[in-house]
Protein backbone atom coordinates (compact mmCIF):
# COMPACT_ATOMS: atom_id res chain seq x y z
CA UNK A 1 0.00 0.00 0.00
CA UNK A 2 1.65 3.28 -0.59
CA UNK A 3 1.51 6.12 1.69
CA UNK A 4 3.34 5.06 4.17
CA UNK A 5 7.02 6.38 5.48
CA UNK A 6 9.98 5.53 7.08
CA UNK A 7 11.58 8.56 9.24
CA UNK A 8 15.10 8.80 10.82
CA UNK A 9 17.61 11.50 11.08
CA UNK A 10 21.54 11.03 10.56
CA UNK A 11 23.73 12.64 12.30
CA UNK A 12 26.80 14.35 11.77
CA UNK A 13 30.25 15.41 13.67
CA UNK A 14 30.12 15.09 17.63
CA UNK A 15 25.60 14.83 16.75
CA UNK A 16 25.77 18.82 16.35
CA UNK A 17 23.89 18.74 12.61
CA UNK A 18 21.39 16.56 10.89
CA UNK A 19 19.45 15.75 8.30
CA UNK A 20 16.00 14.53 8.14
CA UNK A 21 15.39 11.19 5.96
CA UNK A 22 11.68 9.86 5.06
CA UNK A 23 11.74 7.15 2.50
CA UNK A 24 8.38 5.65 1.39
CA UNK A 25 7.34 1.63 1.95
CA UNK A 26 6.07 0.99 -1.54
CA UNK A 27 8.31 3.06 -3.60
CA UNK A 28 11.16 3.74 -1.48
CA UNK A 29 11.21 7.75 -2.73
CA UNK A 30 13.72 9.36 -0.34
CA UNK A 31 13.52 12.65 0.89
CA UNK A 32 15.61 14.69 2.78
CA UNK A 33 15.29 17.91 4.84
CA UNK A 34 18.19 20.31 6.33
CA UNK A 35 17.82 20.47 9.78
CA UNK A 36 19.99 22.79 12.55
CA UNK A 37 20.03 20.34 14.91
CA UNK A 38 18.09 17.04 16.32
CA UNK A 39 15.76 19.00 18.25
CA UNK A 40 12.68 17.60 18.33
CA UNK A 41 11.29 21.44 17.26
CA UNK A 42 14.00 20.91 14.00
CA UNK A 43 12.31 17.52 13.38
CA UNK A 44 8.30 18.86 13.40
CA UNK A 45 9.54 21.62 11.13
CA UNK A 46 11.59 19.39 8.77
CA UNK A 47 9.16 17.12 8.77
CA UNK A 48 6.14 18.92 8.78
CA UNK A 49 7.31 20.91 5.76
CA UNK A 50 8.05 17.61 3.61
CA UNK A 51 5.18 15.19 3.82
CA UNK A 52 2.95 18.56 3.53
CA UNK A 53 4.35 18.97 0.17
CA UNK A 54 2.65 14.96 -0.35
CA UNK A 55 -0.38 14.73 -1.93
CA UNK A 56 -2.64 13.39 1.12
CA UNK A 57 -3.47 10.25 -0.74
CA UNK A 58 0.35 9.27 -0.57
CA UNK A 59 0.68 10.44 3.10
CA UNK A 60 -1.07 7.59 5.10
CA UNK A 61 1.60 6.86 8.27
CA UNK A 62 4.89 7.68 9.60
CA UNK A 63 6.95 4.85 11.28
CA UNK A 64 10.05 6.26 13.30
CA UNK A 65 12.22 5.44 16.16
CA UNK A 66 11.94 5.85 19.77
CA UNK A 67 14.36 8.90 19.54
CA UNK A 68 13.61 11.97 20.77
CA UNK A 69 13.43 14.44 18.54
CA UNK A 70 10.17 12.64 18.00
CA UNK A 71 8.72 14.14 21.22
CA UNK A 72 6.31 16.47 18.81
CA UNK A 73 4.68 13.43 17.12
CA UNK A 74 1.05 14.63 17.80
CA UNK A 75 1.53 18.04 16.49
CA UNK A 76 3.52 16.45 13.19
CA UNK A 77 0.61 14.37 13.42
CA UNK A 78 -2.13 17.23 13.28
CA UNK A 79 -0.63 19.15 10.92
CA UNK A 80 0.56 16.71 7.99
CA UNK A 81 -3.08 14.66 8.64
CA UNK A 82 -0.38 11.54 9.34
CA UNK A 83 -0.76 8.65 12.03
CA UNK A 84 2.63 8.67 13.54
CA UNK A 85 4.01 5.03 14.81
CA UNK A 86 7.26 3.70 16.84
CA UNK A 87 9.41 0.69 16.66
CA UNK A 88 10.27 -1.17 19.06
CA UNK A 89 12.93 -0.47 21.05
CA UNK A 90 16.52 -1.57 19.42
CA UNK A 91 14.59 -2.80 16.44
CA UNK A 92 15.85 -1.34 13.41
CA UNK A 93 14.46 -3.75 11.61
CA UNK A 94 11.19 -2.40 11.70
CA UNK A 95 12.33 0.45 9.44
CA UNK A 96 14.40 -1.68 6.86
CA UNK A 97 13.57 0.67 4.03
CA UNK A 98 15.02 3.97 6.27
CA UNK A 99 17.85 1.88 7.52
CA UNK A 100 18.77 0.70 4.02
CA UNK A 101 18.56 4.20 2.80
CA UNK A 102 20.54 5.64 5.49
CA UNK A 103 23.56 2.99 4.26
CA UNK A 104 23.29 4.67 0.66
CA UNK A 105 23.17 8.16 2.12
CA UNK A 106 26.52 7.56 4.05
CA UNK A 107 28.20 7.23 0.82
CA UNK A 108 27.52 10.66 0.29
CA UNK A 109 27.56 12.02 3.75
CA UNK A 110 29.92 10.02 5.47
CA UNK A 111 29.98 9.67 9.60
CA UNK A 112 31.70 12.40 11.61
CA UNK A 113 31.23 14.66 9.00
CA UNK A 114 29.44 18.49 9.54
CA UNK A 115 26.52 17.70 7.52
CA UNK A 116 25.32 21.44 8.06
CA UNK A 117 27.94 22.68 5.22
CA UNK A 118 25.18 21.07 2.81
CA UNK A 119 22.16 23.45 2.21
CA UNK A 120 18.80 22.44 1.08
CA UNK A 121 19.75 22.34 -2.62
CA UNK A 122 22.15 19.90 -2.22
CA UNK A 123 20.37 17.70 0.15
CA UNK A 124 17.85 17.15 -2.67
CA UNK A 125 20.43 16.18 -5.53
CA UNK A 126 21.15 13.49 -3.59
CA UNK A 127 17.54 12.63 -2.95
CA UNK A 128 17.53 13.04 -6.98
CA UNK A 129 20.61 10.37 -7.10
CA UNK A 130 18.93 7.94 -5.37
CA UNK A 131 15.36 8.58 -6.60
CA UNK A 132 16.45 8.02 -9.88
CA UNK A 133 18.43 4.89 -9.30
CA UNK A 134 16.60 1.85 -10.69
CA UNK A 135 16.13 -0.58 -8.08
CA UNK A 136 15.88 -4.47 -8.48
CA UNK A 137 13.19 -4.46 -5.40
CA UNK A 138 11.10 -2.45 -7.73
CA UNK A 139 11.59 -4.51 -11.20
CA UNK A 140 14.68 -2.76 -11.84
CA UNK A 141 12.65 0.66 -12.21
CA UNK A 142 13.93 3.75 -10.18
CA UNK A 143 11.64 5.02 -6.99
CA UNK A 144 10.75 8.17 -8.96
CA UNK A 145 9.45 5.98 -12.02
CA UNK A 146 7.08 3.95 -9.37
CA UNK A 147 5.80 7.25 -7.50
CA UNK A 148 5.43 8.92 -10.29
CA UNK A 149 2.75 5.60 -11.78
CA UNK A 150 1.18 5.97 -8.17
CA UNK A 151 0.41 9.90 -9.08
CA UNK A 152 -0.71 8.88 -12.33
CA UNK A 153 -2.97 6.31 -10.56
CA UNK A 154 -4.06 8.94 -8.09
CA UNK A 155 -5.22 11.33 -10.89
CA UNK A 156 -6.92 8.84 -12.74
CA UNK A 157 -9.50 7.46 -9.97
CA UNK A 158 -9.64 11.09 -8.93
CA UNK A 159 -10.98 12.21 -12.21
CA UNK A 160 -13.25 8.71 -12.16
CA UNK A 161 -14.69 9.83 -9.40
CA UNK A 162 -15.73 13.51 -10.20
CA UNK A 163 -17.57 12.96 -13.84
């Protein structure tokens, strides 16, 4: 079912800069969002200003850690119109799609790096890399091909539905 996303942050030198990651289940689209820090005010605003720019058909439920720049989950959850879930404790697992994504992203932001010398603009080039990198999970298609059919899809039952 699509619509629903993976959320983590990675952080950079001595934890003092992050970014925001959200990859979705079904297509694995990646998206990333600048934060200053892993407040859990940075997070609600990262967040908040990504999955708003989802149309509300592809933005279901949110499935993130136990950290806590979480702590604002029902206010992300009020204002993106998102259920917002938690692992279990120590279960990464539970987030394979983030976690896997989060292994490609260190190739490009490596650990104990500052990961606040990258602004916005560049953040999404590399969401661009890997959204356009065919995957064999997904028939060898790239996530932005498969999101891209589930818009289509969207659009079609939407205009269906309103002659």
């Amino acid at each position: 079912m699509p619509g629903h996303w993976e959320g983590d942050l990675i952080k950079g030198a001595n934890n003092r800069s992050a970014v925001g990651v959200l990859v979705e289940r079904s297509t694995r689209l990646v998206l990333l969002s600048k934060m200053p820090d892993a407040t859990a005010e940075s997070a609600l605003a990262a967040f908040t200003a990504k999955l708003n720019q989802i149309a509300q058909p592809l933005r279901q439920t949110l499935t993130h850690d136990q950290g806590g720049e979480m702590a604002r989950h029902r206010e992300l959850a009020r204002v993106t119109n998102i259920r917002v879930y938690f692992c279990d404790p120590h279960s990464p697992w539970q987030r394979g799609s983030c976690e896997n994504t989060n292994g490609l992203l260190r190739q490009m932001l490596p650990k104990g790096t500052d990961l606040s010398v990258h602004d916005q603009d560049a953040l999404d080039a590399i969401a661009d890399l890997l959204n356009n990198r065919p995957r064999q999970t997904l028939n060898w298609r790239s996530p932005i091909q498969v999101f891209a059919e589930l818009l289509r899809g969207i659009g079609e039952s939407h205009q269906a539905t309103v002659h």
